[in-house]
Protein backbone atom coordinates (compact mmCIF):
# COMPACT_ATOMS: atom_id res chain seq x y z
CA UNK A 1 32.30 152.16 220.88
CA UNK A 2 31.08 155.05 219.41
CA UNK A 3 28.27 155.95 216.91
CA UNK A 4 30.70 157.48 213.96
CA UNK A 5 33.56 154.44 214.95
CA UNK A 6 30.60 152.25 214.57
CA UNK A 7 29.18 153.50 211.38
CA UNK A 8 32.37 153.69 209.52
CA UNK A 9 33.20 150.06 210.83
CA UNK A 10 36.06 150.56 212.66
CA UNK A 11 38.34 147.24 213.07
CA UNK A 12 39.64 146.43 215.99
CA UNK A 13 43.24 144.52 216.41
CA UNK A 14 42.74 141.10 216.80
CA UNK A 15 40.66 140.85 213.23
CA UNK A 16 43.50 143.30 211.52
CA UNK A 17 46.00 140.79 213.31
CA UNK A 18 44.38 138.61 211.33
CA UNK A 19 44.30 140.25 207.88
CA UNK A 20 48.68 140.97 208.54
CA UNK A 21 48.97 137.09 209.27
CA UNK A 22 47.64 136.60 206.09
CA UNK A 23 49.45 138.98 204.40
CA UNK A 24 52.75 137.58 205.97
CA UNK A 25 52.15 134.10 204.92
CA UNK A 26 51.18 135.25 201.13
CA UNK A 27 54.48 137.59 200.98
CA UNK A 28 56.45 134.88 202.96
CA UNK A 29 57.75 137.55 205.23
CA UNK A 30 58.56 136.76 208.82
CA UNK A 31 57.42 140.08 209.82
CA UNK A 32 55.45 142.84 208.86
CA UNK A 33 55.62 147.23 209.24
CA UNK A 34 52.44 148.44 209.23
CA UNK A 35 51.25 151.71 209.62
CA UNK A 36 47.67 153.14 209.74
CA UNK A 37 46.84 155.75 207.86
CA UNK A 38 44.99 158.41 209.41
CA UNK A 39 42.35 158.98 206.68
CA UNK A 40 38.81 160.51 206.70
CA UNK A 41 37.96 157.03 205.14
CA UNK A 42 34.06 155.67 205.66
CA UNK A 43 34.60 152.70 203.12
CA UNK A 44 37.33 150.70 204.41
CA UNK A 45 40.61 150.35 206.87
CA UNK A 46 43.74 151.54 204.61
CA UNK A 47 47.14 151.14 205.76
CA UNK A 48 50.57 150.77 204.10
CA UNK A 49 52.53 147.48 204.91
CA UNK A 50 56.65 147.37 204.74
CA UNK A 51 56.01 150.91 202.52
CA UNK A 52 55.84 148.29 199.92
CA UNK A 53 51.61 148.03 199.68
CA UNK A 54 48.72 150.22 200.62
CA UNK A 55 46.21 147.65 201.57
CA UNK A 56 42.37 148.53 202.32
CA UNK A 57 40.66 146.39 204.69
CA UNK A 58 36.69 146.39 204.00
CA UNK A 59 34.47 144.75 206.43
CA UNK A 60 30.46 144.13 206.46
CA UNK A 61 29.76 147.36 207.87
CA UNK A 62 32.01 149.18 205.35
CA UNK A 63 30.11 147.45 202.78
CA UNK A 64 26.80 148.72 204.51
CA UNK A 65 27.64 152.28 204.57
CA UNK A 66 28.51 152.09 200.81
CA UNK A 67 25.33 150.86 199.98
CA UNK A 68 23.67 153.62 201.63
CA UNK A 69 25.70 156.63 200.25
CA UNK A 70 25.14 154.38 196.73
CA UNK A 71 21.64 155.08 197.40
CA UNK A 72 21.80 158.49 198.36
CA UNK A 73 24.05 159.30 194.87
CA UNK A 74 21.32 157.51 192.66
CA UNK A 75 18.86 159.71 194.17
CA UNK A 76 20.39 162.45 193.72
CA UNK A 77 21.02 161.39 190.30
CA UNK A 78 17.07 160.79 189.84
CA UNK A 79 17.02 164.96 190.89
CA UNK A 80 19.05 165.65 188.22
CA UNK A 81 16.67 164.46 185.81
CA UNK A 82 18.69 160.84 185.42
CA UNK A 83 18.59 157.22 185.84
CA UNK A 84 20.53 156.19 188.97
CA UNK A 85 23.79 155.02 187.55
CA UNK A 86 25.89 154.36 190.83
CA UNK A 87 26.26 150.17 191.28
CA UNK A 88 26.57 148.46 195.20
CA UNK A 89 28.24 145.40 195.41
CA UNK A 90 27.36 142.83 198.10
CA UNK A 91 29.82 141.92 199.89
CA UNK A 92 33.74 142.78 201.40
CA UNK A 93 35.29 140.82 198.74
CA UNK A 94 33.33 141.83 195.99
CA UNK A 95 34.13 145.42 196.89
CA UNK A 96 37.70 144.87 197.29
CA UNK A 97 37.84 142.80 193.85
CA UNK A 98 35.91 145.84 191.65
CA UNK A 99 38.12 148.02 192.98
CA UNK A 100 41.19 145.90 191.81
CA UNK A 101 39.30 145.71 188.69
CA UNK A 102 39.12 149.08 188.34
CA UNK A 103 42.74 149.96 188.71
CA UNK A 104 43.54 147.47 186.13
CA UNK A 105 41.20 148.73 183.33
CA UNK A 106 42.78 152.29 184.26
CA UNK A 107 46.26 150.96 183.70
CA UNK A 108 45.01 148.41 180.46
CA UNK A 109 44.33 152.11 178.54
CA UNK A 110 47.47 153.92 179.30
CA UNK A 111 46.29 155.72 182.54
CA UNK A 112 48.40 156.08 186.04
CA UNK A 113 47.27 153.66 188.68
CA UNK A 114 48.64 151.74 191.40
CA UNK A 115 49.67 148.54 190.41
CA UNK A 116 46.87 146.27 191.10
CA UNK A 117 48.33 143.57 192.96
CA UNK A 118 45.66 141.04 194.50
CA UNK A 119 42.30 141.12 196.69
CA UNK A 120 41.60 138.21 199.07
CA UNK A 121 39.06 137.23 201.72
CA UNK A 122 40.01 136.52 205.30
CA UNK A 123 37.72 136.22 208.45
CA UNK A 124 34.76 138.12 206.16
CA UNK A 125 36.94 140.69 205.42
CA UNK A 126 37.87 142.09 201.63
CA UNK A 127 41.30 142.51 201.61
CA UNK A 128 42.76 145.22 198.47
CA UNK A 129 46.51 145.17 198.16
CA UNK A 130 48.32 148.00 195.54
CA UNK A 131 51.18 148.96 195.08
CA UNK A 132 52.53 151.85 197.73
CA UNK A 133 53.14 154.87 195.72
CA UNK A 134 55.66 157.11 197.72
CA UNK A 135 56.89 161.10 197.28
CA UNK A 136 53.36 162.06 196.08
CA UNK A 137 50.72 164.89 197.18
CA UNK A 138 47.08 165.02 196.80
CA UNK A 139 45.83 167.52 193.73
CA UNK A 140 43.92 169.47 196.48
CA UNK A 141 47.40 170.16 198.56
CA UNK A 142 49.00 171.37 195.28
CA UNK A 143 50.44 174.83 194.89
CA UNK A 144 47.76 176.79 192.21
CA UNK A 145 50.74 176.84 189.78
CA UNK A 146 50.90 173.37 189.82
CA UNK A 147 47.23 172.62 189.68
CA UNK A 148 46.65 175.01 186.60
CA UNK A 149 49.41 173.25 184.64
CA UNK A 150 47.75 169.69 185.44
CA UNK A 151 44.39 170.61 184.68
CA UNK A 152 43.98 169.57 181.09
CA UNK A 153 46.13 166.39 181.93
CA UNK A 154 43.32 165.64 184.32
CA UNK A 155 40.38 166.38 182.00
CA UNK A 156 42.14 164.53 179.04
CA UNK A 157 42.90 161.19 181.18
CA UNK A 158 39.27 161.80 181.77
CA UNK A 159 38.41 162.02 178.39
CA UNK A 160 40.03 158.90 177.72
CA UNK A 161 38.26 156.90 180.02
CA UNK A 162 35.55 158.40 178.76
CA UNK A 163 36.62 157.47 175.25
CA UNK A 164 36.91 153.54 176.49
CA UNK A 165 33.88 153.19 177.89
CA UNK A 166 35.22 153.80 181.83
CA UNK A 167 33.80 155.87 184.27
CA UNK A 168 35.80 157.01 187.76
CA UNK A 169 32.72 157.79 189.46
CA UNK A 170 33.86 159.38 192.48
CA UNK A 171 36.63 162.35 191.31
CA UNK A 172 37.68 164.25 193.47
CA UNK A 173 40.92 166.09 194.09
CA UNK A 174 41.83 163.90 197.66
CA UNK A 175 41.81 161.04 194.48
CA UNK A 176 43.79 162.32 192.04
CA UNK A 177 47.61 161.58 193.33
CA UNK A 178 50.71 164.17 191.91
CA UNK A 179 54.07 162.76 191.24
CA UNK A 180 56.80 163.52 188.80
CA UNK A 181 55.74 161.63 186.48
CA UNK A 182 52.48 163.01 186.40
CA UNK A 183 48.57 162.43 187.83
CA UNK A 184 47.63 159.20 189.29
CA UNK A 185 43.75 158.47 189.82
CA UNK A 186 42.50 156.36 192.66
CA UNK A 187 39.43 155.16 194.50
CA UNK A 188 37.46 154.49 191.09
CA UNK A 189 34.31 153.05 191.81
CA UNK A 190 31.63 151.46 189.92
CA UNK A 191 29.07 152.79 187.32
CA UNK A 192 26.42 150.61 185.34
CA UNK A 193 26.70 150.17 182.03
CA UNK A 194 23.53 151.72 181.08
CA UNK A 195 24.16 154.77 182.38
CA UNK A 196 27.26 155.40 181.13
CA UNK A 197 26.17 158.64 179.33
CA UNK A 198 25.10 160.19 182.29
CA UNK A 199 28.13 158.86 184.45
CA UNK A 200 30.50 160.57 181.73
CA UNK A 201 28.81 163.97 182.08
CA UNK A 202 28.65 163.41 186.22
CA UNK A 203 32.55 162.15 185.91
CA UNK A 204 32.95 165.99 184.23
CA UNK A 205 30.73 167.71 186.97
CA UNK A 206 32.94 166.26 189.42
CA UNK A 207 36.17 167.61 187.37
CA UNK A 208 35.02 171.02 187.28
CA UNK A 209 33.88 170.99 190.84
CA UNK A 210 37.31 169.63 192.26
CA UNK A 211 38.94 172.37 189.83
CA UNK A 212 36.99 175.06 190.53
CA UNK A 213 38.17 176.18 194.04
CA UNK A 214 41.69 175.40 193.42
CA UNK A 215 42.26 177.56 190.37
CA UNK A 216 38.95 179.21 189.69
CA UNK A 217 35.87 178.55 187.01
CA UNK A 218 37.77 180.67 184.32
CA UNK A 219 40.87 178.22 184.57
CA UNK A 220 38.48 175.15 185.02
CA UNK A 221 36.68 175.44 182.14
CA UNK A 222 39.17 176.34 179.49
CA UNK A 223 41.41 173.07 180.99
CA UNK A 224 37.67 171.43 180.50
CA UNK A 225 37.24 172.83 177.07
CA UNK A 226 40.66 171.08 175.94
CA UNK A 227 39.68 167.82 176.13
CA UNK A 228 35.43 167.96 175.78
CA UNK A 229 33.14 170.21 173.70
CA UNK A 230 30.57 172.37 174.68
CA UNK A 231 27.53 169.83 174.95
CA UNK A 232 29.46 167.96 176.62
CA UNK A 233 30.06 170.57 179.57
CA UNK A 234 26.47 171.80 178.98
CA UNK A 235 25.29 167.60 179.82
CA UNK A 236 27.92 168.01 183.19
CA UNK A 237 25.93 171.69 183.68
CA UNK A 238 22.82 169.02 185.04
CA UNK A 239 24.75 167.34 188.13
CA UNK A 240 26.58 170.65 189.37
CA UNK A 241 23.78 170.75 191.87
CA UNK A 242 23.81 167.56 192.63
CA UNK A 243 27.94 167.67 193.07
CA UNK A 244 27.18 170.80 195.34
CA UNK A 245 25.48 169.12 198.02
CA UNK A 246 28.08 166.87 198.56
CA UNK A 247 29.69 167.39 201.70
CA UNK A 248 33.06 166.07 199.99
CA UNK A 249 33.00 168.92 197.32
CA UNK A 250 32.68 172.93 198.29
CA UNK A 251 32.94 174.81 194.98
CA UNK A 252 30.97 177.90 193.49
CA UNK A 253 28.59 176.22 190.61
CA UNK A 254 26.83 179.58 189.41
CA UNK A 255 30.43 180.51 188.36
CA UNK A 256 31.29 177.60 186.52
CA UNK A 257 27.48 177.76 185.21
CA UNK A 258 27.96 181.15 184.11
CA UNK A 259 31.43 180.39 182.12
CA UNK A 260 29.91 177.19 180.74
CA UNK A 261 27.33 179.47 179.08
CA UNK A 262 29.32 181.83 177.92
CA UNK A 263 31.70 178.93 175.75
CA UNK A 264 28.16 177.72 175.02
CA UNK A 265 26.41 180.62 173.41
C-alpha cells in the first residue's frame, strides 16, 4: 500500500462489502449499484448507491487526517491574529453524524442541501447517506457568465447562515453544487461556537477567494458588497493570507485587498 493510499485511508473491498450489506438490509434491497467516485477526497470514501444516495464512508484514519489539517487551520487561524475556531470530532461516527447535522441546519433556514438522510456505524466505520443530487456542475466548472450571475446568491445564502448563527467552514467552489434551481452547498464542517465571529469573516475570505479567479476581484467584491458591508469584508481582509496558502484555493489576494480598500475608504 502506498504512503498517500495510506494517509487518506483508503478502504479496501471486503470492509466496503460490508458498509453495502448494511446499506442493503436498511433499504431492503436485494441488490445494490454502486459506483465510486473518483474524487480528490482525504476525509472519507464517497460513492453513489442505485443513483439514489451519495454515501461517504469515514474510517479511523480519515478521522486522523482531519484532525491534523483541523490543527493546521487553527494555526493558521492563530497567524491571523485569531482564536482557533476549527472543531475535530473523535471518531467515524461522530464525523459522519455532524456532517448530517450540518446539512440539516442548512436546509432548517431555507438553504439548498442534500437531503440529510441517516448516518450509521458499521465495522468502525461512519457511514453518511444524502440524497444523490443528479444534472449538477461544480461552481468552479461553471461558464464565467454563469458564475457572475450566481455570485450574490452565493454571498447572500452566506449571509444567511451567517445571520443564524451557522458557519460552512470550508467554502470552496468544488462545494458549492449548480442546478436549475439554483446553488447547493456541501461538505459544511464544524466551527465552535466561540469563534463564530471570526469563522463568519473566514467563511467570507473563503467566498472571495473561490470567486476571485473565476470572475475576477472587481466582480467578487461588488457580489460581496450585496449581501455584507464594508467592515465586514475589511474583518475577511485578515484570513486572505491565511486562505492563500491553502493548497485547495489559488486566487490573487492583493487584488481583492486592493478593491476591498477602495469600497472601504
Amino acid at each position: 500500500m502506498d504512503l498517500r493510499r495510506l494517509v487518506r485511508g483508503r478502504l479496501g473491498w471486503p470492509r466496503l462489502e460490508t458498509v453495502a450489506r448494511e446499506l442493503a438490509r436498511r433499504y431492503d434491497r436485494d441488490t445494490l449499484h454502486i459506483r465510486f467516485l473518483e474524487a480528490d477526497n482525504w476525509l472519507s470514501t464517497p460513492m453513489v448507491v442505485d443513483d439514489e444516495w451519495f454515501v461517504k464512508v469515514i474510517s479511523k484514519q480519515n478521522s486522523l487526517v482531519h484532525a491534523v489539517f483541523t490543527t493546521g487551520r487553527n494555526l493558521g487561524a492563530f497567524s491571523s491574529g485569531t482564536e482557533g475556531f476549527f472543531g475535530h470530532f473523535g471518531t467515524p461516527l461522530e464525523m459522519a453524524e455532524h456532517e448530517l447535522d450540518a446539512t440539516k441546519r442548512l436546509r432548517d433556514i431555507g438553504l439548498q442541501a442534500p437531503a440529510p438522510v441517516e448516518a450509521f456505524e458499521v465495522d468502525g466505520l461512519g457511514v453518511l447517506v444524502l440524497e444523490y443530487l443528479p444534472n449538477f456542475h461544480t461552481l468552479d466548472t461553471a461558464p464565467r457568465e454563469e458564475v457572475s450571475r450566481l455570485a450574490p446568491e452565493l454571498f447572500a445564502a452566506l449571509a444567511e447562515m451567517h445571520d443564524n448563527h451557522l458557519a460552512h467552514g470550508d467554502l470552496r467552489a468544488e462545494n458549492v453544487l449548480v442546478r436549475e434551481d439554483g446553488i447547493y452547498f456541501i461538505d459544511a464542517t464544524n466551527v465552535n461556537d466561540e469563534g463564530m465571529r471570526d469563522a463568519r469573516a473566514y467563511d467570507l475570505a473563503c467566498g472571495l477567494a473561490a470567486l476571485e479567479p473565476l470572475v475576477g476581484p472587481k466582480r467578487a467584491v461588488a457580489a460581496a458588497l450585496d449581501a455584507y458591508d464594508a467592515d465586514a469584508l475589511l474583518d475577511a481582509v485578515d484570513f486572505l493570507d491565511f486562505v492563500n496558502i491553502r493548497p485547495d484555493h489559488d486566487f490573487d489576494a492583493a487584488s481583492l485587498k486592493g478593491e476591498i480598500e477602495k469600497h472601504a475608504a
